[in-house]
Every structure is written in structure tokens, then in C-alpha cells.
C-alpha atoms as a PDB file:
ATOM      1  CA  UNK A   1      18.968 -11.805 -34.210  1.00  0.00           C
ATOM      2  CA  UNK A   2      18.313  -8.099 -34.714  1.00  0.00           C
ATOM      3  CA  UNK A   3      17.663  -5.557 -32.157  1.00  0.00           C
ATOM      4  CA  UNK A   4      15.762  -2.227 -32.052  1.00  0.00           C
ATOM      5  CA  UNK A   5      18.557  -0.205 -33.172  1.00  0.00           C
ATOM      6  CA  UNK A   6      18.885   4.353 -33.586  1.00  0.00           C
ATOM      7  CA  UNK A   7      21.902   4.295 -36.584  1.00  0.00           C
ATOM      8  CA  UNK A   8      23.480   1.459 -38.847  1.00  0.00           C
ATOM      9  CA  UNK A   9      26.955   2.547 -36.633  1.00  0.00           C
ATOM     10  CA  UNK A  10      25.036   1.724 -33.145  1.00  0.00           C
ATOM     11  CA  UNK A  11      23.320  -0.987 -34.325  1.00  0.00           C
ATOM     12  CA  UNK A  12      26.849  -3.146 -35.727  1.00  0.00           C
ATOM     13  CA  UNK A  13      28.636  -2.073 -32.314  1.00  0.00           C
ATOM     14  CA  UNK A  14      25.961  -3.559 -30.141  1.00  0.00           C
ATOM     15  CA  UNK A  15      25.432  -6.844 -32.027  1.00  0.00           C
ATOM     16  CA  UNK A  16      29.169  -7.343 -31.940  1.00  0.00           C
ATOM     17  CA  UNK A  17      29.963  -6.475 -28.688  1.00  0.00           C
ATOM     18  CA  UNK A  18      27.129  -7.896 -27.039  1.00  0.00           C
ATOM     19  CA  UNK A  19      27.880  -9.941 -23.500  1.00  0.00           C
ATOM     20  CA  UNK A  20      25.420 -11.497 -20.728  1.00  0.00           C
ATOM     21  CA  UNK A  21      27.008  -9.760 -18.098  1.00  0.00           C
ATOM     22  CA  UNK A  22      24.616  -6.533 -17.962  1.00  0.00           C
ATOM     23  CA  UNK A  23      24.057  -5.967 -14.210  1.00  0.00           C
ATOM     24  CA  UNK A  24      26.554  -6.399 -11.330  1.00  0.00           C
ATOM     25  CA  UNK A  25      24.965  -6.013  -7.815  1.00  0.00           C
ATOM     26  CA  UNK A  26      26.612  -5.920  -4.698  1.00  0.00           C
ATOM     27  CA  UNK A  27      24.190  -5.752  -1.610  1.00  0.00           C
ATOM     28  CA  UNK A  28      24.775  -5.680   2.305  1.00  0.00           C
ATOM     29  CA  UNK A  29      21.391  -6.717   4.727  1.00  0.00           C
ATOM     30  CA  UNK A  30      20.498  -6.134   7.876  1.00  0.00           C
ATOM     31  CA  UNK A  31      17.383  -8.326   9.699  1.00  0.00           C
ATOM     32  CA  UNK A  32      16.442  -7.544  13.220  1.00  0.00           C
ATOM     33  CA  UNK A  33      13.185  -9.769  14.410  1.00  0.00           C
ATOM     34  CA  UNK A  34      11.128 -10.149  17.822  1.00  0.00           C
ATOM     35  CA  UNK A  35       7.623 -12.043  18.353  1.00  0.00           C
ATOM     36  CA  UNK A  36       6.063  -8.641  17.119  1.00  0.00           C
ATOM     37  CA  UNK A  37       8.587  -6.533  15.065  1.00  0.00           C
ATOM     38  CA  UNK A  38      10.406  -6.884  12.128  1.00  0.00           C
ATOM     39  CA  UNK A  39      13.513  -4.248  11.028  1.00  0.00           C
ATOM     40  CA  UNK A  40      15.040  -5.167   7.688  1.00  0.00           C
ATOM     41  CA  UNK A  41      17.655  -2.466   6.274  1.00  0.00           C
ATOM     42  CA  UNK A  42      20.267  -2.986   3.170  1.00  0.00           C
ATOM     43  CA  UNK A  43      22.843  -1.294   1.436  1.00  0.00           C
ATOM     44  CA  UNK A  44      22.864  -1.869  -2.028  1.00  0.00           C
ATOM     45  CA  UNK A  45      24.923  -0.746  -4.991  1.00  0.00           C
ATOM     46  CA  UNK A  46      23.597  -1.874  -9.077  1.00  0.00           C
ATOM     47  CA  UNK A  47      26.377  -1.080 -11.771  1.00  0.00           C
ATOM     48  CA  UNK A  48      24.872  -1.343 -15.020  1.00  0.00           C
ATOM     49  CA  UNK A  49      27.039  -2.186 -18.381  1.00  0.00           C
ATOM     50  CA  UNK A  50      26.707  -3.176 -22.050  1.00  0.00           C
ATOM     51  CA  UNK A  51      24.028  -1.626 -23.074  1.00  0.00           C
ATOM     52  CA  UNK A  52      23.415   0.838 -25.901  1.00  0.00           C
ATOM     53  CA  UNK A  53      23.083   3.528 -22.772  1.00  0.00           C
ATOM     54  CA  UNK A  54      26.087   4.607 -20.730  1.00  0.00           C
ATOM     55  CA  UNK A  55      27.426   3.063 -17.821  1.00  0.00           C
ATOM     56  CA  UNK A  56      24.618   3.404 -15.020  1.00  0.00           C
ATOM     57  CA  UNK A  57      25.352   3.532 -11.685  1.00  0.00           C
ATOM     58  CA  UNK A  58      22.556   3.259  -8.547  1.00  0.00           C
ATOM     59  CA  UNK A  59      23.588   3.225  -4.756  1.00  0.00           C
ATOM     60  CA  UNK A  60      20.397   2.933  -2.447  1.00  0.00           C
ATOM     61  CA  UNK A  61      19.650   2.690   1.609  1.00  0.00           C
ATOM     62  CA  UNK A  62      16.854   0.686   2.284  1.00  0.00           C
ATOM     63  CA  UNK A  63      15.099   0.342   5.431  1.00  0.00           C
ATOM     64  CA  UNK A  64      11.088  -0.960   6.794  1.00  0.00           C
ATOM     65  CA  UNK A  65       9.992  -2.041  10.149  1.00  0.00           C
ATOM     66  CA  UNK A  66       7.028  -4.164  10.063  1.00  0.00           C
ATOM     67  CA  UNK A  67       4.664  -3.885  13.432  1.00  0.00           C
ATOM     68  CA  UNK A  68       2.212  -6.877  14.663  1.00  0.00           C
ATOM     69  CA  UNK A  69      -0.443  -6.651  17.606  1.00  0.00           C
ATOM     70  CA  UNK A  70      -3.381  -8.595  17.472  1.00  0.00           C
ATOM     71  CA  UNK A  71      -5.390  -8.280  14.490  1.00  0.00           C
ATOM     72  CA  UNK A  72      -3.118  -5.681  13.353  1.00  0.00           C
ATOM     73  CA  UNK A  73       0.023  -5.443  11.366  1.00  0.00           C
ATOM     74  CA  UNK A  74       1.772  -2.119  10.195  1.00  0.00           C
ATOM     75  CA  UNK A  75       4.591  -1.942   7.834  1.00  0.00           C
ATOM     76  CA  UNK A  76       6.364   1.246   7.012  1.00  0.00           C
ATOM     77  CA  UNK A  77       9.454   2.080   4.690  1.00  0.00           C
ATOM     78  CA  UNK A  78      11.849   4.186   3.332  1.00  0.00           C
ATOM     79  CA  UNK A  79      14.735   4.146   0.623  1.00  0.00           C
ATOM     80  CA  UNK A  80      16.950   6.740  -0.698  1.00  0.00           C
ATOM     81  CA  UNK A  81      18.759   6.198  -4.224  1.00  0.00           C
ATOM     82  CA  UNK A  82      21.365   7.970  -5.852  1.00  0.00           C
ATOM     83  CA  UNK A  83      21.906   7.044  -9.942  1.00  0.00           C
ATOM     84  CA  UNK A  84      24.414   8.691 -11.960  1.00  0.00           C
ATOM     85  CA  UNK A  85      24.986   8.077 -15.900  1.00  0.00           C
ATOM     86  CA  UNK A  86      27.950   8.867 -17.495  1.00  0.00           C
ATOM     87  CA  UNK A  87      28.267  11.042 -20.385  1.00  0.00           C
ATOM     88  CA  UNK A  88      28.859  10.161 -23.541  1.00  0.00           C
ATOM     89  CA  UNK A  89      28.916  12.454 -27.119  1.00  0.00           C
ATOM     90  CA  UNK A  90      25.389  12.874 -27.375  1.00  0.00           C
ATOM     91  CA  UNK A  91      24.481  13.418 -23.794  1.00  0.00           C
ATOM     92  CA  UNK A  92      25.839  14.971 -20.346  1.00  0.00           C
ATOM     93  CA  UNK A  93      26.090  13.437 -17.441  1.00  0.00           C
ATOM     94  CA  UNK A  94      22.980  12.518 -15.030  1.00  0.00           C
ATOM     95  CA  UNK A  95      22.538  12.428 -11.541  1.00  0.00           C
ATOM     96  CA  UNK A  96      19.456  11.979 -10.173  1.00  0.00           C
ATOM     97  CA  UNK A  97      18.705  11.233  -6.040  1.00  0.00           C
ATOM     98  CA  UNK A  98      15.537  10.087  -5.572  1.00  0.00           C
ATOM     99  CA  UNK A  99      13.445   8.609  -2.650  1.00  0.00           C
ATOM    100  CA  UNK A 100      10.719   5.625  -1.837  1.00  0.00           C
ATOM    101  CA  UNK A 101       7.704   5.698   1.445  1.00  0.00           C
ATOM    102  CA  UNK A 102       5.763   3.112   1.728  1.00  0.00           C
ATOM    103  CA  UNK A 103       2.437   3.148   4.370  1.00  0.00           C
ATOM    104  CA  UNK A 104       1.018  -0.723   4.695  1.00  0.00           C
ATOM    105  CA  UNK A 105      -1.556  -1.358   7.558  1.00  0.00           C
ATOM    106  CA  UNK A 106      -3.538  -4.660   7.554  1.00  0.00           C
ATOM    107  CA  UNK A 107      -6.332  -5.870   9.345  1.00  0.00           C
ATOM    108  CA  UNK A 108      -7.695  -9.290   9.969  1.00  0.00           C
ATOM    109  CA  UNK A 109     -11.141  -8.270  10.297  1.00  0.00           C
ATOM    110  CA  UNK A 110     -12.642 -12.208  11.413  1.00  0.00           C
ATOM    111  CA  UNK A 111     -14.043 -15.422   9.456  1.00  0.00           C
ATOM    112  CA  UNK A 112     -11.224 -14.818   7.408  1.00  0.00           C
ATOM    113  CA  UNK A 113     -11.932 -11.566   6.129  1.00  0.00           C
ATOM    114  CA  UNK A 114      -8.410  -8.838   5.507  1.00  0.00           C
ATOM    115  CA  UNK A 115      -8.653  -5.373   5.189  1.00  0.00           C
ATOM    116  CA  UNK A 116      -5.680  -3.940   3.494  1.00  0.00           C
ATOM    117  CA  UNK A 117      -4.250  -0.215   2.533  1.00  0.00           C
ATOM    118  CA  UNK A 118      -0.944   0.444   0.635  1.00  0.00           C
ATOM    119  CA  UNK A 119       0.352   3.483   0.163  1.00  0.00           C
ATOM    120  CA  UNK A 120       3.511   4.344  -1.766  1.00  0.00           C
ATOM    121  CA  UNK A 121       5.357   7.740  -2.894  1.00  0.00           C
ATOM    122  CA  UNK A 122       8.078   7.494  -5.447  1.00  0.00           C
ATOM    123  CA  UNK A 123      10.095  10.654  -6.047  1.00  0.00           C
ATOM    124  CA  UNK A 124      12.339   9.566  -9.173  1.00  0.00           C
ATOM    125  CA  UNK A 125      12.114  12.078 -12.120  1.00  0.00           C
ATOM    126  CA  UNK A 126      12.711  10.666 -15.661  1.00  0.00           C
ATOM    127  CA  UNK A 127      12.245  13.851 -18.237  1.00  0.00           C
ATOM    128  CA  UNK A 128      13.352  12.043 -20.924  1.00  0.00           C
ATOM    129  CA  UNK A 129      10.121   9.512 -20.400  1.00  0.00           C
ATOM    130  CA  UNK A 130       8.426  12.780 -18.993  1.00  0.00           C
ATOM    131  CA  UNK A 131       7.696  10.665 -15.906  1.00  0.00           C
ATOM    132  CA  UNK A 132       7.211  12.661 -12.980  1.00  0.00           C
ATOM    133  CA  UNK A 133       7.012  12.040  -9.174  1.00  0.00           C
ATOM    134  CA  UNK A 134       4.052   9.946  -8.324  1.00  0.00           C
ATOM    135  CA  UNK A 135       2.134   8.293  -5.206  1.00  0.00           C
ATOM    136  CA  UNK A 136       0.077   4.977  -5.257  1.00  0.00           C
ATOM    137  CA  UNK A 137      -2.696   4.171  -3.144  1.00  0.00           C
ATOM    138  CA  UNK A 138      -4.665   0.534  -2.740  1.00  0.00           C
ATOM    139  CA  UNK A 139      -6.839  -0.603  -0.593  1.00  0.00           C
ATOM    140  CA  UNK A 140      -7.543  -4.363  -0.941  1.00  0.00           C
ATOM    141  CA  UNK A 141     -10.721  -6.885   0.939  1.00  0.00           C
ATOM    142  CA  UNK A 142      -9.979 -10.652   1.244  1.00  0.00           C
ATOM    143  CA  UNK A 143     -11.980 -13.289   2.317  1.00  0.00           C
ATOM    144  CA  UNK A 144     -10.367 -17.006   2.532  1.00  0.00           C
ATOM    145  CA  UNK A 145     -12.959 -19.408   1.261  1.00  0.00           C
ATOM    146  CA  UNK A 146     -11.610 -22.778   3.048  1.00  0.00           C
ATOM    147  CA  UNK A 147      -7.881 -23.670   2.659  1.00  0.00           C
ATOM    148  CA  UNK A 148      -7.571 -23.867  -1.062  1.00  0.00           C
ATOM    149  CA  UNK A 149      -9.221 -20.180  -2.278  1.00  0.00           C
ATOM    150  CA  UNK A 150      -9.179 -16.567  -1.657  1.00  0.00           C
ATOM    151  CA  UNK A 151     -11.247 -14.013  -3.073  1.00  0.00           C
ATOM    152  CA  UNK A 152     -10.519 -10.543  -3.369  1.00  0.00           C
ATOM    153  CA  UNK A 153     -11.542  -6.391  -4.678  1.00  0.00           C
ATOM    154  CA  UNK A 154      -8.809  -4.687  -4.936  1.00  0.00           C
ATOM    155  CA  UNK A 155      -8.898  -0.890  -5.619  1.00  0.00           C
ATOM    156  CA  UNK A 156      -6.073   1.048  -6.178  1.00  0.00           C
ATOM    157  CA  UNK A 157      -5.271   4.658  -8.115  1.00  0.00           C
ATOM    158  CA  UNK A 158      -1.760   6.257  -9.559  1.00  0.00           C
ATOM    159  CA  UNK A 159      -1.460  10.156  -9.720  1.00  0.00           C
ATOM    160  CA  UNK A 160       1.232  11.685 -11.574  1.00  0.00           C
ATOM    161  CA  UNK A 161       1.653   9.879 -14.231  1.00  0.00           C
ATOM    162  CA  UNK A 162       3.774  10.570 -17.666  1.00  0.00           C
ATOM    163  CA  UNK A 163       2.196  13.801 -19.801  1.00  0.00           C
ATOM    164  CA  UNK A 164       2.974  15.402 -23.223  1.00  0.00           C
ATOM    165  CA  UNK A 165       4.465  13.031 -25.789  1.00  0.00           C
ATOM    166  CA  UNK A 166       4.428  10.028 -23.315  1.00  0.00           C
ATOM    167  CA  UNK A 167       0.981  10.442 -22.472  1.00  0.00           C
ATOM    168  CA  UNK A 168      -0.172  10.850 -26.049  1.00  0.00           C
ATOM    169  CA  UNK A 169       1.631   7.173 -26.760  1.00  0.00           C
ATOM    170  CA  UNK A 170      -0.250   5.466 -23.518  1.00  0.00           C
ATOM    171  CA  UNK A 171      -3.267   7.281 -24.384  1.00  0.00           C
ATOM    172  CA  UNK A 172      -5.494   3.914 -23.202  1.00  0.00           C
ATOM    173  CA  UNK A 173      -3.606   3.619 -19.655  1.00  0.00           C
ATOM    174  CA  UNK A 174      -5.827   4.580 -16.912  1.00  0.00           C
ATOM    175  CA  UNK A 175      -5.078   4.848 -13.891  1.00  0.00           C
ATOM    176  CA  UNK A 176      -7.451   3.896 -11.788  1.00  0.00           C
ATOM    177  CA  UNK A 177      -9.278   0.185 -11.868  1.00  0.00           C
ATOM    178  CA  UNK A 178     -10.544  -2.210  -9.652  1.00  0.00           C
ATOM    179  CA  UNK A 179      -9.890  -5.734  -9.564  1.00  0.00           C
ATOM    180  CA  UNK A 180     -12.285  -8.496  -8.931  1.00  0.00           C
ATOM    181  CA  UNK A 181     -10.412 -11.600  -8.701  1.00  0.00           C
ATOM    182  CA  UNK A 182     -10.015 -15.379  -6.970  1.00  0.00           C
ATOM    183  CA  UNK A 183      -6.846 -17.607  -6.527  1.00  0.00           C
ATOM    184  CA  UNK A 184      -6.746 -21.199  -5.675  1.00  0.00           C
ATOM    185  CA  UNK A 185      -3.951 -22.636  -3.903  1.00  0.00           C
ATOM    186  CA  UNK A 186      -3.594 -26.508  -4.591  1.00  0.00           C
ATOM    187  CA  UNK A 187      -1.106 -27.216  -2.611  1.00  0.00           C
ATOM    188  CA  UNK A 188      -2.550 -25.898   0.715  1.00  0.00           C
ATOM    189  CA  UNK A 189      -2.314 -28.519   3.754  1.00  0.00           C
END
């Protein structure tokens, strides 16, 4: 099998020294529930090897609380990353500490209608991929139809997205749509 390869030199090393063990994860978690509140925080560490890029390393702290009263539920987040990538001839070194918010209310509205907003901020840089800081918003109606389907509009918009080079190559990406769907679940009781 042949692989998207740069030189002739690359391409031989990484077909011959090729393994299945690219990731190693280690990962710590904390859960704290009552009848109304959730807390769930973890400590994670990713160590990425065998790949045509340098060793990659990512440490994170992740933490939401998830709030419930009455027709209401509010779920908030936060998680802070640090990534390193070790040099190698043709590159230096890159660290990179980057953050995650997420904003998620939802509201059961009656006869099985939802109301629901998501709002996420993502603060990771990538100037290689020119991808640049960038926040996501959603806001979402559902209506249950019985115990088997759901039906569902679904708006959501992405700012910041990838420019120059990047931008030129996903020239069709928009980012804005909205979604019209329906799922069935056959295996509802």
C-alpha cells in the first residue's frame, strides 16, 4: 500500500517503519452529580508517535458543570491545552497553549417541543493551515413526533475560518447553513 508521501527518502522510512501504535493517552476523571447538577473535570495527557510529523505532545484540563431546573438545563465548559512538537531538521520546535468555552442552554418548551443554543470559542492557532481562532454558534428546534421520530432546524454559523492559500483550496465551504432534518429511532420502548 502506498501513502501520500513529500520525498522518495520519507516515503521508504515511513512504509518501513510503520507501527499501529500512533496515540498513547493517559487520562484522569473527575464526576461529581446531585438530582440537579452535574461537575465532570479530567486531566488528560495525548503523546503522539510514528508519524511522518514529530513527536506531538498535548496536556489538557477539562472541566463543565451542567445545571437542571425545571424546563431548563444549562451546561457550561472550559478546557485549557498545552501541545508542543519537537523539532526536527526542517522545522523548530512548537508550542502552542490554547483554550475551549462552551455556552449550552436548553429549553423544553411543551408537547415535546426543545429549544436549543450552543455556543463554542476555540482559541487554537494553526499558521501552517492558516487556521485562526474561531467561535461557533447554533441554535437548534425539536419537536418529538411520538416515540419513534424527531424532527428538527438546526441553524448554526462559524466565524474565523482559514484565509489565504487555505481558503482558496475550500473555496465551496460556507459557513453558515441550516439543516432541515428527521431521525427515527426503532428501537424506542
Amino acid at each position: 500500500m502506498d501513502f501520500l508521501y513529500i520525498d522518495d527518502e520519507s516515503h521508504n522510512s515511513f512504509k518501513t517503519s510503520f507501527r499501529t501504535n500512533l496515540a498513547w493517552r493517559a487520562e484522569a476523571r473527575y464526576n461529581y452529580q446531585t438530582s440537579n447538577f452535574v461537575l465532570t473535570s479530567s486531566l488528560l495527557h495525548t503523546w503522539l508517535t510514528d508519524m511522518l510529523t514529530p513527536n506531538e505532545y498535548v496536556t489538557g484540563l477539562r472541566t463543565s458543570a451542567t445545571w437542571n431546573k425545571g424546563p431548563l438545563r444549562l451546561t457550561v465548559g472550559a478546557n485549557f491545552f498545552h501541545r508542543h512538537i519537537n523539532s526536527t531538521p526542517y522545522m523548530e520546535s512548537i508550542y502552542n497553549n490554547f483554550y475551549q468555552l462552551k455556552l449550552a442552554p436548553v429549553w423544553q418548551i411543551g408537547k415535546g417541543f426543545r429549544l436549543s443554543s450552543v455556543l463554542l470559542y476555540n482559541s487554537r492557532q494553526e499558521y501552517f493551515y492558516e487556521i485562526h481562532p474561531h467561535l461557533y454558534a447554533s441554535v437548534k428546534i425539536n419537536k418529538d413526533l411520538g416515540k419513534h421520530v424527531n424532527i428538527y432546524a438546526d441553524f448554526h454559523d462559524i466565524a474565523g475560518q482559514p484565509t489565504g492559500i487555505t481558503d482558496d483550496l475550500l473555496h465551496s465551504y460556507k459557513n453558515r447553513a441550516l439543516t432541515i432534518g428527521l431521525t427515527y429511532y426503532p428501537f424506542r420502548k
